[in-house]
PDB file of N, CA and C in Angstrom:
ATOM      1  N   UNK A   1     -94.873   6.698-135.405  1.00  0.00           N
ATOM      2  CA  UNK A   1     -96.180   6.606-134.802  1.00  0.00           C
ATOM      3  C   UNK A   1     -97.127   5.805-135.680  1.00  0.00           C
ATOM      4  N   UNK A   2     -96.835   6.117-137.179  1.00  0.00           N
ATOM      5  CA  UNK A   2     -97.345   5.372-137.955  1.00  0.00           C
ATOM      6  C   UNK A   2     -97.647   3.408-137.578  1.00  0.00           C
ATOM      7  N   UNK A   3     -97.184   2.962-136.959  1.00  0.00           N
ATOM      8  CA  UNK A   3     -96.603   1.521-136.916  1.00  0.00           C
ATOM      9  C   UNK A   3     -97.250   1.277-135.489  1.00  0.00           C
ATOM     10  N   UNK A   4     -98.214   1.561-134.824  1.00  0.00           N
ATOM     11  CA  UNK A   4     -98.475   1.429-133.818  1.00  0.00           C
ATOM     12  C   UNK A   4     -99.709   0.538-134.022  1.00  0.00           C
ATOM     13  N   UNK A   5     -99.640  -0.344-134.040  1.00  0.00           N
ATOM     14  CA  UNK A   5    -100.633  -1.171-133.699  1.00  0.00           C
ATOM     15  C   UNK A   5    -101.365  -1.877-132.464  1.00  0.00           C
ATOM     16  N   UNK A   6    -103.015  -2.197-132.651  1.00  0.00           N
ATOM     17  CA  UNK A   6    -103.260  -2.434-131.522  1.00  0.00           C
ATOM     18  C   UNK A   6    -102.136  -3.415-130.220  1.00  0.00           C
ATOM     19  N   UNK A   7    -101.971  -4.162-130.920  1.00  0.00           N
ATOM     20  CA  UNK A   7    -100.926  -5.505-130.172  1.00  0.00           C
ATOM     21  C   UNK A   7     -99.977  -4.233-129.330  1.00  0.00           C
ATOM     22  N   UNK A   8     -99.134  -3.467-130.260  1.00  0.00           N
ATOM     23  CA  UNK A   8     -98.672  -2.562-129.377  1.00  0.00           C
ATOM     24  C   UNK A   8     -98.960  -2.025-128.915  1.00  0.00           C
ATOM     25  N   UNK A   9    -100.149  -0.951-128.715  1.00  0.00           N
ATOM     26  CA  UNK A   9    -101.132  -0.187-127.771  1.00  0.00           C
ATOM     27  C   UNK A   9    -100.722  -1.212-126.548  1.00  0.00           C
ATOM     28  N   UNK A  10    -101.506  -2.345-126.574  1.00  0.00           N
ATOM     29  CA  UNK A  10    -101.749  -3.202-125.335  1.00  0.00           C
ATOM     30  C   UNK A  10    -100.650  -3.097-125.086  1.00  0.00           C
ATOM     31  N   UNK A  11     -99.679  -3.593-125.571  1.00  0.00           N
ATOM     32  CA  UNK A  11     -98.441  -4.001-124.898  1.00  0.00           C
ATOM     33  C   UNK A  11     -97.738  -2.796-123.992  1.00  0.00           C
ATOM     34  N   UNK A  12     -97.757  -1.830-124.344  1.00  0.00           N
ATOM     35  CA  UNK A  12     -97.259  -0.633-123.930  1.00  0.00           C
ATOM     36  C   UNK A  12     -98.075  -0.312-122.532  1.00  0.00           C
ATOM     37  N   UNK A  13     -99.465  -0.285-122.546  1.00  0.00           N
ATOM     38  CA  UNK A  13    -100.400   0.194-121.596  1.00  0.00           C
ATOM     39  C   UNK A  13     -99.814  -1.103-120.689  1.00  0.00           C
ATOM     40  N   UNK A  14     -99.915  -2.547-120.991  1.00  0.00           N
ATOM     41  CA  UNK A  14     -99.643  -3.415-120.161  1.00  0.00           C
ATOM     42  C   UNK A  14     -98.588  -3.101-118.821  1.00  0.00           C
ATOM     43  N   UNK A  15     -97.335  -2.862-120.060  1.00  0.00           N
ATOM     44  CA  UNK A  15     -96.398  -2.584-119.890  1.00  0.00           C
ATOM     45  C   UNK A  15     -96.349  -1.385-118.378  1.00  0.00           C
ATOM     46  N   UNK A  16     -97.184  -0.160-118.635  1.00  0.00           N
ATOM     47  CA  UNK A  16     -96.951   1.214-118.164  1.00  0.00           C
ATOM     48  C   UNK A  16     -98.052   0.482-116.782  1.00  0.00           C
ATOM     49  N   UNK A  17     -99.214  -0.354-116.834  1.00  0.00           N
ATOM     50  CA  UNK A  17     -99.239  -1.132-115.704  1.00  0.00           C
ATOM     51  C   UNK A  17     -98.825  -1.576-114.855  1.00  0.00           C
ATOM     52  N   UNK A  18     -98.019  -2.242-115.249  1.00  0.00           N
ATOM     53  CA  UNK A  18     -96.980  -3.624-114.858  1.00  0.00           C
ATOM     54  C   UNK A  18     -95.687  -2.275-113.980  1.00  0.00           C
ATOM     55  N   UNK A  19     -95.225  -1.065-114.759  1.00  0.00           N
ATOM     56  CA  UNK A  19     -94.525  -0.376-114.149  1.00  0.00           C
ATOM     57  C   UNK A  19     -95.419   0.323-112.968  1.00  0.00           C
ATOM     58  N   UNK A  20     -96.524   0.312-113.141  1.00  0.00           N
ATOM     59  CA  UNK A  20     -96.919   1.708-112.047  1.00  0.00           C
ATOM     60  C   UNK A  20     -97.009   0.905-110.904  1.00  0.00           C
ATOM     61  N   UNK A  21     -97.624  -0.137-111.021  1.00  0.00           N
ATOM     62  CA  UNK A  21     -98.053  -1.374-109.899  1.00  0.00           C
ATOM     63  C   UNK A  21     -96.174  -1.571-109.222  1.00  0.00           C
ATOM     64  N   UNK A  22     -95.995  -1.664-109.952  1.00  0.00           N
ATOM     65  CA  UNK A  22     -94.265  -2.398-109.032  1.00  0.00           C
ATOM     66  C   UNK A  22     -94.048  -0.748-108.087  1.00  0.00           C
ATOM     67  N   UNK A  23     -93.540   0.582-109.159  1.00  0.00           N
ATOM     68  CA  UNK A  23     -93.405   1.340-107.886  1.00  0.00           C
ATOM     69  C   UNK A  23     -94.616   1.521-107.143  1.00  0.00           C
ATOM     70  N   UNK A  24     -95.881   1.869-106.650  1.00  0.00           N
ATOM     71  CA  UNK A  24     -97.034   1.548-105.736  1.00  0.00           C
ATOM     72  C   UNK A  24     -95.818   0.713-104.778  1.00  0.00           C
ATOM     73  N   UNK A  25     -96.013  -0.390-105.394  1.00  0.00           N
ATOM     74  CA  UNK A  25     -95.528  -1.644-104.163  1.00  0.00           C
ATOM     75  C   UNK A  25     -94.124  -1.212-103.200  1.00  0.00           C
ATOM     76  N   UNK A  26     -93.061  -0.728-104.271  1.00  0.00           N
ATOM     77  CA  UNK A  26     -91.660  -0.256-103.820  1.00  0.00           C
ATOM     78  C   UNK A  26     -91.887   1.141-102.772  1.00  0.00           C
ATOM     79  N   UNK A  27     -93.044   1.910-103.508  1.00  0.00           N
ATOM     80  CA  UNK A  27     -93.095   3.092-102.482  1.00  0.00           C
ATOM     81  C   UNK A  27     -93.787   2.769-101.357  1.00  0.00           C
ATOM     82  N   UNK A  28     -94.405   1.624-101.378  1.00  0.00           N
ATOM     83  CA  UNK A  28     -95.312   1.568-100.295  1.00  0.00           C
ATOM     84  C   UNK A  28     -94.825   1.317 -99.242  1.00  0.00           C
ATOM     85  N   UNK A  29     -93.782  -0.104 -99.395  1.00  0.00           N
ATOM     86  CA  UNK A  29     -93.105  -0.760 -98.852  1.00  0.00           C
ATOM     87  C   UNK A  29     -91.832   0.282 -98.180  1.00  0.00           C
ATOM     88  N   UNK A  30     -91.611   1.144 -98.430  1.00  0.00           N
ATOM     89  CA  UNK A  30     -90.767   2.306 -98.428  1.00  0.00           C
ATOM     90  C   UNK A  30     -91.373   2.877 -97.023  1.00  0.00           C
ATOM     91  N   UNK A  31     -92.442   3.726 -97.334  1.00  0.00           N
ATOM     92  CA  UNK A  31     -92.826   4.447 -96.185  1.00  0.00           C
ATOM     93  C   UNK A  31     -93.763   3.809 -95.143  1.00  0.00           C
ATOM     94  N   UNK A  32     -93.843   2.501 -94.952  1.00  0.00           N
ATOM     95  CA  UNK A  32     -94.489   0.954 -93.974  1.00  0.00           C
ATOM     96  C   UNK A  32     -93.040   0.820 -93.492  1.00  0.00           C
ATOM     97  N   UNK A  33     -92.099   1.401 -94.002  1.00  0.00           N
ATOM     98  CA  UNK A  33     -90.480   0.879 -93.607  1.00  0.00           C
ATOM     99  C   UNK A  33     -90.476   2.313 -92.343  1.00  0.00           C
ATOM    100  N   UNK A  34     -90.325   3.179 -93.478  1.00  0.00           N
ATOM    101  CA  UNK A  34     -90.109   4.256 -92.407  1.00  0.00           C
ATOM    102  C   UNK A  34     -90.705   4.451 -91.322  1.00  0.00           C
ATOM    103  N   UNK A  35     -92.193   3.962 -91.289  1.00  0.00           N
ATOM    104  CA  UNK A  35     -93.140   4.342 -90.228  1.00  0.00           C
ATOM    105  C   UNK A  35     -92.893   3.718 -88.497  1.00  0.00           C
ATOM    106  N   UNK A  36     -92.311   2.184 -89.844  1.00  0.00           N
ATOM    107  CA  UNK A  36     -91.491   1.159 -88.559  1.00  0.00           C
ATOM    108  C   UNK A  36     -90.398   1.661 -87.842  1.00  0.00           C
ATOM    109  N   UNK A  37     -89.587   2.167 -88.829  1.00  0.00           N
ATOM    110  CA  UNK A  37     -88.007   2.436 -88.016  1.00  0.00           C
ATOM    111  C   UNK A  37     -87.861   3.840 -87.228  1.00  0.00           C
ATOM    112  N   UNK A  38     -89.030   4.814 -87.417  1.00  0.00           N
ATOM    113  CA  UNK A  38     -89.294   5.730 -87.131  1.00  0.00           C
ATOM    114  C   UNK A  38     -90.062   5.692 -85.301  1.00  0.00           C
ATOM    115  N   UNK A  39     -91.253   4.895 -85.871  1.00  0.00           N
ATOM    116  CA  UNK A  39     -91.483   4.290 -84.526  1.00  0.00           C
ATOM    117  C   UNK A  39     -90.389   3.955 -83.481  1.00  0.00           C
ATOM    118  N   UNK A  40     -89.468   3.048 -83.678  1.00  0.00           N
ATOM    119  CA  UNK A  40     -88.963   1.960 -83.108  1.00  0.00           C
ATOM    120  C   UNK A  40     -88.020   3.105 -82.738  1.00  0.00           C
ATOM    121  N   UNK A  41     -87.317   3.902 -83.374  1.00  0.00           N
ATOM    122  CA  UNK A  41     -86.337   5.224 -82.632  1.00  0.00           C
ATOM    123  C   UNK A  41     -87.082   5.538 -82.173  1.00  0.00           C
ATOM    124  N   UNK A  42     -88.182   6.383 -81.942  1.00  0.00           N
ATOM    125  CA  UNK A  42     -88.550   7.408 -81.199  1.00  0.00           C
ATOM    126  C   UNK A  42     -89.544   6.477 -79.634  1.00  0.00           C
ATOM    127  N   UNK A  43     -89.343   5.065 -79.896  1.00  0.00           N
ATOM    128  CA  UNK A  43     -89.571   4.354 -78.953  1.00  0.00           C
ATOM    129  C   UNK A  43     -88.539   4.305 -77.550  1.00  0.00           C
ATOM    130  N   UNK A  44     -87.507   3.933 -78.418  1.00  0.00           N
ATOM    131  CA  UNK A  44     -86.306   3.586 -77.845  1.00  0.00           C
ATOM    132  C   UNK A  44     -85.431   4.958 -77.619  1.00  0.00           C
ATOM    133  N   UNK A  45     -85.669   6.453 -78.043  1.00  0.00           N
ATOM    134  CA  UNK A  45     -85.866   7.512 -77.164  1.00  0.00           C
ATOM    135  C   UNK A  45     -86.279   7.466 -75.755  1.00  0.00           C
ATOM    136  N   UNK A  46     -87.509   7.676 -76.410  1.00  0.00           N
ATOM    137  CA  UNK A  46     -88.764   7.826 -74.561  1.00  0.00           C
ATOM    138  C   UNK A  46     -88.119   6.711 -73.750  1.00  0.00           C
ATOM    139  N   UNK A  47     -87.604   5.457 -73.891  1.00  0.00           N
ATOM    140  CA  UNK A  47     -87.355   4.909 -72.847  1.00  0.00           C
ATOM    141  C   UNK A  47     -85.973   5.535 -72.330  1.00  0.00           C
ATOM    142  N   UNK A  48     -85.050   5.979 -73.339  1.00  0.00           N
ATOM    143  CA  UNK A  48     -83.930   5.912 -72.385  1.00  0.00           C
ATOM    144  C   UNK A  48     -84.192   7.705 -72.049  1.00  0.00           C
ATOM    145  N   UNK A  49     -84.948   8.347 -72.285  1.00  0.00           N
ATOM    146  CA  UNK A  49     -85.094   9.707 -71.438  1.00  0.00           C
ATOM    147  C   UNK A  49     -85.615   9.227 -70.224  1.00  0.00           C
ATOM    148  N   UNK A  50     -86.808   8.187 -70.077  1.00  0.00           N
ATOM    149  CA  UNK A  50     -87.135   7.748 -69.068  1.00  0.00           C
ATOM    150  C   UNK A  50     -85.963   7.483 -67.887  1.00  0.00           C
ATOM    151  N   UNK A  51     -85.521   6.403 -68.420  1.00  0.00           N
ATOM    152  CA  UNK A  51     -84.508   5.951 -67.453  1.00  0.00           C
ATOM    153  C   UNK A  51     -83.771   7.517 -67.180  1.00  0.00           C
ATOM    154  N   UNK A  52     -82.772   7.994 -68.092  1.00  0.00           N
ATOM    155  CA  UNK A  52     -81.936   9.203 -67.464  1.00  0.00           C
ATOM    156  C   UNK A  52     -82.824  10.078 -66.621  1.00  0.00           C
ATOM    157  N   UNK A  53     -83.701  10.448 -66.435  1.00  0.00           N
ATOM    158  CA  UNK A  53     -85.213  10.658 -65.672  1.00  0.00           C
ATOM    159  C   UNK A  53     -84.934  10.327 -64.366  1.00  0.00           C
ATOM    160  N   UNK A  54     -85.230   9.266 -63.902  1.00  0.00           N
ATOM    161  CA  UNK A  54     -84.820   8.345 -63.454  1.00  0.00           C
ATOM    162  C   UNK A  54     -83.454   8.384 -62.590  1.00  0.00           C
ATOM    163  N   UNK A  55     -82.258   8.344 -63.641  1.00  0.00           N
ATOM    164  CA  UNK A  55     -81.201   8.226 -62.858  1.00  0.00           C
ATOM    165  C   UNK A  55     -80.967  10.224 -61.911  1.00  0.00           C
ATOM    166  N   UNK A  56     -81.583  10.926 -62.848  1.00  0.00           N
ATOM    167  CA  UNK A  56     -81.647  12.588 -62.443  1.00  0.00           C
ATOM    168  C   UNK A  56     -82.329  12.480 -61.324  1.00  0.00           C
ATOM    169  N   UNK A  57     -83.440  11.641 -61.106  1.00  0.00           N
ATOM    170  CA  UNK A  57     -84.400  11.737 -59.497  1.00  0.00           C
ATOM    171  C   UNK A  57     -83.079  11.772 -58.702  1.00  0.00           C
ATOM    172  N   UNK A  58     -82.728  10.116 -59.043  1.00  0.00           N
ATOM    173  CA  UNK A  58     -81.724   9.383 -57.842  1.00  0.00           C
ATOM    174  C   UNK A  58     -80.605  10.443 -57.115  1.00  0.00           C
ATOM    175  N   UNK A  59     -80.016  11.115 -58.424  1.00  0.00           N
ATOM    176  CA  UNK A  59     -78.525  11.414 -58.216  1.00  0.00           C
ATOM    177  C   UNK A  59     -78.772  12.473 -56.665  1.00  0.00           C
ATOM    178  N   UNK A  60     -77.554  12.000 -56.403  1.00  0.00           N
ATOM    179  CA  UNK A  60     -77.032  12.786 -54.682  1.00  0.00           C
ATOM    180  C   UNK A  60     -76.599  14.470 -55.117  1.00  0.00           C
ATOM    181  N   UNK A  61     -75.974  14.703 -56.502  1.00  0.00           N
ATOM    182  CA  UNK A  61     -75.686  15.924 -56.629  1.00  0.00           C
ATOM    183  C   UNK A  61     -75.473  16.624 -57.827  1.00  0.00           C
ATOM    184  N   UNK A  62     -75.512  17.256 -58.130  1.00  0.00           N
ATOM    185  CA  UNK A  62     -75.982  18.173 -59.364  1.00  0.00           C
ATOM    186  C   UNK A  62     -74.988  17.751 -60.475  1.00  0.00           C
ATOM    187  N   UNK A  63     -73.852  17.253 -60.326  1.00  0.00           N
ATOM    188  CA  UNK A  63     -72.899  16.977 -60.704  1.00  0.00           C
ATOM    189  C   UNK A  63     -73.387  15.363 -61.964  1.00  0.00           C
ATOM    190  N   UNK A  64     -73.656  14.554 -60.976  1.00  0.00           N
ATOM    191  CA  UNK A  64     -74.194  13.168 -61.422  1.00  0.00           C
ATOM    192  C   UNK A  64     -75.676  13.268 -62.224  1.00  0.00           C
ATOM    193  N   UNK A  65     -76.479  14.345 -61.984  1.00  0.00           N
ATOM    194  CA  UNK A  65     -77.760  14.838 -62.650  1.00  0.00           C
ATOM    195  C   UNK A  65     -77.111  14.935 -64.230  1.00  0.00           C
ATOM    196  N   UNK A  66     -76.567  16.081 -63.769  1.00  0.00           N
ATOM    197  CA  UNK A  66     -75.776  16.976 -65.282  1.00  0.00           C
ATOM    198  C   UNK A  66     -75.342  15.483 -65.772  1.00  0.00           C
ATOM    199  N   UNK A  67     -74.277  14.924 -65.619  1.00  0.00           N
ATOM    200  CA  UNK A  67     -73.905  13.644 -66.103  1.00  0.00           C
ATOM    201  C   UNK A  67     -75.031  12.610 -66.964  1.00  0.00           C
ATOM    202  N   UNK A  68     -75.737  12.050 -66.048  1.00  0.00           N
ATOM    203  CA  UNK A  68     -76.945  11.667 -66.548  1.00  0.00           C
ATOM    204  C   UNK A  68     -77.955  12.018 -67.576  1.00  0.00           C
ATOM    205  N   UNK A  69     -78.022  13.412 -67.747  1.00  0.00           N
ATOM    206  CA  UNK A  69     -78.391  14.047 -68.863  1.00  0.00           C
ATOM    207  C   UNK A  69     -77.543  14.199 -69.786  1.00  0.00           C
ATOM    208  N   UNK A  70     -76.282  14.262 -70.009  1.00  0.00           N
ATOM    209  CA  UNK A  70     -74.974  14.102 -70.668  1.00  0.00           C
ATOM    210  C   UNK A  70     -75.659  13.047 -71.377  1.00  0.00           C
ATOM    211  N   UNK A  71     -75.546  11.940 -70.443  1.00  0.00           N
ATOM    212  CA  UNK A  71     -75.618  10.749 -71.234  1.00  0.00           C
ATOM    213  C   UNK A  71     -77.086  10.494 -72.123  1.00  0.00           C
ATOM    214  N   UNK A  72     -77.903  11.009 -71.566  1.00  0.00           N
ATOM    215  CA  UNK A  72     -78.798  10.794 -72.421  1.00  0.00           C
ATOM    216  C   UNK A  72     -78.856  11.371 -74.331  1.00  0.00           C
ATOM    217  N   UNK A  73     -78.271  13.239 -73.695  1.00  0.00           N
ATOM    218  CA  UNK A  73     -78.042  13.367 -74.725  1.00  0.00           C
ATOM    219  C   UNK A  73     -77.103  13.201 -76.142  1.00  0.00           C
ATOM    220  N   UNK A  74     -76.219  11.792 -75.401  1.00  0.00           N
ATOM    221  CA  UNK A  74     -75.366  11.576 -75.959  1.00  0.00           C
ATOM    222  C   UNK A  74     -76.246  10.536 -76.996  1.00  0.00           C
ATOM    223  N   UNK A  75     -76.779   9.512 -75.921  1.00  0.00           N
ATOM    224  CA  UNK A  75     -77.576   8.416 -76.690  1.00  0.00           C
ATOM    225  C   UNK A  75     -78.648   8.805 -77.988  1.00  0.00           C
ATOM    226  N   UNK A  76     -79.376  10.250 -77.656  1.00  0.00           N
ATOM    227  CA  UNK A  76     -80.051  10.912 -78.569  1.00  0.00           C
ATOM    228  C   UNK A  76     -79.464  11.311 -79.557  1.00  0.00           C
ATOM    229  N   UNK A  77     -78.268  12.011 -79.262  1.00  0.00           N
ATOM    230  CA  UNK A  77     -77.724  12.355 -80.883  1.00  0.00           C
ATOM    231  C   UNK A  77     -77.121  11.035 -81.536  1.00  0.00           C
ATOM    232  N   UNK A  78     -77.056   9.800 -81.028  1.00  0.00           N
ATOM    233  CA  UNK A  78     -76.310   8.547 -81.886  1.00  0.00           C
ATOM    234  C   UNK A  78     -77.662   7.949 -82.234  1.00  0.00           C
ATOM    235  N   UNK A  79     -78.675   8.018 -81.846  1.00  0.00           N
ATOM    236  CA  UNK A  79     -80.061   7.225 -81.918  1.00  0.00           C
ATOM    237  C   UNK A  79     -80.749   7.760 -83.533  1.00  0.00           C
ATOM    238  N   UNK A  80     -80.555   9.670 -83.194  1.00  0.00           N
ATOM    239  CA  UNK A  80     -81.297  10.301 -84.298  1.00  0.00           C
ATOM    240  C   UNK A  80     -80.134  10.365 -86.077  1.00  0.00           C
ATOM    241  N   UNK A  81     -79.157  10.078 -85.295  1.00  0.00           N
ATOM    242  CA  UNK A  81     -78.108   9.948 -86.407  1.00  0.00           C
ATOM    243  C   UNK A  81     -78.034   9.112 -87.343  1.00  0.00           C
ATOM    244  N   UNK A  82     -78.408   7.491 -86.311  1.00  0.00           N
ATOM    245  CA  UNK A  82     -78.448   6.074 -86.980  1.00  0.00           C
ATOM    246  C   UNK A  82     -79.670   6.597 -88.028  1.00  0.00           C
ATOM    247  N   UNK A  83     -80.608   6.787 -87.093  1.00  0.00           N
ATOM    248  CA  UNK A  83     -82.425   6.986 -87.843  1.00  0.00           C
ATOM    249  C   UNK A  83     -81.786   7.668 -89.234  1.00  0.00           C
ATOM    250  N   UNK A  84     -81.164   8.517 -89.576  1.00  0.00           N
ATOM    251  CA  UNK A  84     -81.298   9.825 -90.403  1.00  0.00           C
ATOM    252  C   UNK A  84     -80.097   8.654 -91.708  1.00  0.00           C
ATOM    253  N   UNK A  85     -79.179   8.144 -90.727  1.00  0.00           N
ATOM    254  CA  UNK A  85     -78.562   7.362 -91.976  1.00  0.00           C
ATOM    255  C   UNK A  85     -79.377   6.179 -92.288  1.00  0.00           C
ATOM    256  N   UNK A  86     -80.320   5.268 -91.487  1.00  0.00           N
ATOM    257  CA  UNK A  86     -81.015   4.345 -91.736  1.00  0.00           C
ATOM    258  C   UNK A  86     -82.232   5.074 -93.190  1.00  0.00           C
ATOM    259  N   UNK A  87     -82.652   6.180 -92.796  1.00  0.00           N
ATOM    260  CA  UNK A  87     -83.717   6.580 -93.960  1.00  0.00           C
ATOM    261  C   UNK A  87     -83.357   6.865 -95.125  1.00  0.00           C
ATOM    262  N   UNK A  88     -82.095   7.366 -94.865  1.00  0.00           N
ATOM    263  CA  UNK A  88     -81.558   7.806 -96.161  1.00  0.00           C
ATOM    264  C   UNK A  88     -80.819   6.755 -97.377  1.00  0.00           C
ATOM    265  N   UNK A  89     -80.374   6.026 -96.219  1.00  0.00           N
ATOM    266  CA  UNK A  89     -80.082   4.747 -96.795  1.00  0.00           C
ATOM    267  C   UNK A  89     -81.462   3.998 -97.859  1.00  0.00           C
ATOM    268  N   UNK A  90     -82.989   4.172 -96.955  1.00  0.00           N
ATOM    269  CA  UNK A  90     -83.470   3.452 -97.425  1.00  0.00           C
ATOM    270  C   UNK A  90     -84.323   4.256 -99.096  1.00  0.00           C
ATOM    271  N   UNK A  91     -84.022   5.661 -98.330  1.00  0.00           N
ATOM    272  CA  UNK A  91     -84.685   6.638 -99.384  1.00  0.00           C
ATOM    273  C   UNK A  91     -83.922   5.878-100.863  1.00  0.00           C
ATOM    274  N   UNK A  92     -82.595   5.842-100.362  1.00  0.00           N
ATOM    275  CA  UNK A  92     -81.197   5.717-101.887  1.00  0.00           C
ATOM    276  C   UNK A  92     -81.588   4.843-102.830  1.00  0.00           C
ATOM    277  N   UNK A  93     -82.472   3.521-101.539  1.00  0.00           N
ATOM    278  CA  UNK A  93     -82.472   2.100-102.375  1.00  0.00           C
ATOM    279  C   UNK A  93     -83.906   2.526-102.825  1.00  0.00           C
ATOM    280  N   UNK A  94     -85.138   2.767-102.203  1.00  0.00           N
ATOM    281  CA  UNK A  94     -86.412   2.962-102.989  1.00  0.00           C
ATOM    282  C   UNK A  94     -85.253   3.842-104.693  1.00  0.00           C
ATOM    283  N   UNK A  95     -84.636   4.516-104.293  1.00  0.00           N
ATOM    284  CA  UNK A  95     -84.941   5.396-106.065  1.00  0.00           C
ATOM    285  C   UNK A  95     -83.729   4.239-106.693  1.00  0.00           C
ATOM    286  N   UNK A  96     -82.913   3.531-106.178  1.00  0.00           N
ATOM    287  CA  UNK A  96     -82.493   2.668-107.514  1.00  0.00           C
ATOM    288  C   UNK A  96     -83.646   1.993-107.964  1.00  0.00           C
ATOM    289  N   UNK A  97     -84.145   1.459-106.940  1.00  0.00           N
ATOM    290  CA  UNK A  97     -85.519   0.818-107.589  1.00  0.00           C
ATOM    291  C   UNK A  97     -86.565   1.346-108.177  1.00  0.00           C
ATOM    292  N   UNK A  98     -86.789   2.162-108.086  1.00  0.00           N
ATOM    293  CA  UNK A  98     -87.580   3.172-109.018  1.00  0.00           C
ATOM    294  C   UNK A  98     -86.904   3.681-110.828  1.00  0.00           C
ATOM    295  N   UNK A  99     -85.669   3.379-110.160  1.00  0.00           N
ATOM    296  CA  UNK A  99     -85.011   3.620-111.715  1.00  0.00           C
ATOM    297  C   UNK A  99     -84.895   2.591-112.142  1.00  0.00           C
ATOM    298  N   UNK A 100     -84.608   1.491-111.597  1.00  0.00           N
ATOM    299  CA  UNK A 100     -84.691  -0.070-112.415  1.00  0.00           C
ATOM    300  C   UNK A 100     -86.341  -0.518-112.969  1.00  0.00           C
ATOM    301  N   UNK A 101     -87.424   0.693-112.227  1.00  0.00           N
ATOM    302  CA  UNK A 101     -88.592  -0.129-112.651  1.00  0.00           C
ATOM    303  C   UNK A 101     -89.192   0.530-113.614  1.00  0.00           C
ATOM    304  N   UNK A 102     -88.686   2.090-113.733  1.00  0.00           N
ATOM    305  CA  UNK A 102     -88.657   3.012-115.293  1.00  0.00           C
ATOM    306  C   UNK A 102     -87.701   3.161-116.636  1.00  0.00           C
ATOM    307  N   UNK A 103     -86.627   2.307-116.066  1.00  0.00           N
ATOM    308  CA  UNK A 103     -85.743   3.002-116.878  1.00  0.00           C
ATOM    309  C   UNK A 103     -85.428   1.935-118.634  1.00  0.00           C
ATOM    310  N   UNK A 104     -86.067   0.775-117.948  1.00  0.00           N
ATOM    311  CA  UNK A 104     -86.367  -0.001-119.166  1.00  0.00           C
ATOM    312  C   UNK A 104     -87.769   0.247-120.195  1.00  0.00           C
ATOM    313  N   UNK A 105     -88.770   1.015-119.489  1.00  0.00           N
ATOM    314  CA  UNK A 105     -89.345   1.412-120.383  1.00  0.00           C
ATOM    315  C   UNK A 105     -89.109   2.281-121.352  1.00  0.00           C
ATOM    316  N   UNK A 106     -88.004   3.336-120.916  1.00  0.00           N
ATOM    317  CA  UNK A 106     -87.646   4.538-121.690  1.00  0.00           C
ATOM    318  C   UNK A 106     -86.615   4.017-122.655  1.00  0.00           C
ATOM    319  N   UNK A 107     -86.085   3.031-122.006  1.00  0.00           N
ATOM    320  CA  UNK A 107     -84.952   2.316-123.120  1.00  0.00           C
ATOM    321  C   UNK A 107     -85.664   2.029-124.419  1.00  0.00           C
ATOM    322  N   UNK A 108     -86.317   1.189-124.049  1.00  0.00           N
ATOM    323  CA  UNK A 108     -87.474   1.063-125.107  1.00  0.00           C
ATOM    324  C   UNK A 108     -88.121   1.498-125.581  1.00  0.00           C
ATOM    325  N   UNK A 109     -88.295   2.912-125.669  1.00  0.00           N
ATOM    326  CA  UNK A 109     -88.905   3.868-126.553  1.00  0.00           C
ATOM    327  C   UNK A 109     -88.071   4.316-127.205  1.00  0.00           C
ATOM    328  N   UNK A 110     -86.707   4.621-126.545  1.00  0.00           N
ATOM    329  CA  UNK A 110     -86.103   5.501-127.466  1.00  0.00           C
ATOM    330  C   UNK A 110     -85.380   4.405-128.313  1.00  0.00           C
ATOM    331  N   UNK A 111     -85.288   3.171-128.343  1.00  0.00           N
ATOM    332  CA  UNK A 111     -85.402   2.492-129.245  1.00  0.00           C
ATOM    333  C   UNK A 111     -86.410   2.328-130.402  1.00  0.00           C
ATOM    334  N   UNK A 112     -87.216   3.106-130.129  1.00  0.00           N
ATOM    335  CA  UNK A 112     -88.556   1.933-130.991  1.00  0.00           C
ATOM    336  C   UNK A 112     -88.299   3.300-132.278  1.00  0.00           C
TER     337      UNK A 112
END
């Protein structure tokens, strides 16, 4: 601790800047992601309940109703599935990046 000089003060604070600003940006960009892909499923839900809606008015018999709802809820569980692997996917990559944007600072301490 002795050896800390101003030059290093700055550099360090710079430094712990320069890190906080990048994740800000990575997390931000993160949940502006989710808000999108979140949207865009639960868009592309409502329409196809619509339509199966739709095909349930039409149908001649209870048979083709049931069917129609089949199908919808088929499309729903592959829709909310993609969503759940799409987030998680993106959750995985925000924290490598979060560890690539901390993990050189700590290198560098426990060097110093």
């Amino acid at each position: 601790m002795n050896d800390m000089t101003p030059d290093k003060i700055k550099d360090l604070l710079e430094s712990a800047i320069k890190s906080n600003t990048s994740a800000w940006a990575a997390q931000s960009k993160y949940f502006e992601d989710l808000i999108k892909r979140n949207a865009a499923s639960f868009a592309s839900l409502s329409d196809a309940r619509i339509a199966s809606l739709k095909e349930i008015g039409e149908s001649q018999t209870f048979n083709q109703a049931f069917e129609a709802n089949i199908a919808y809820e088929d499309t729903m569980r592959e829709e909310l599935n993609k969503l759940y692997e799409d987030n998680q996917k993106s959750w995985d990559e925000l924290q490598d990046e979060l560890k690539g944007i901390y993990r050189p600072a700590s290198s560098s301490e426990d060097a110093a």
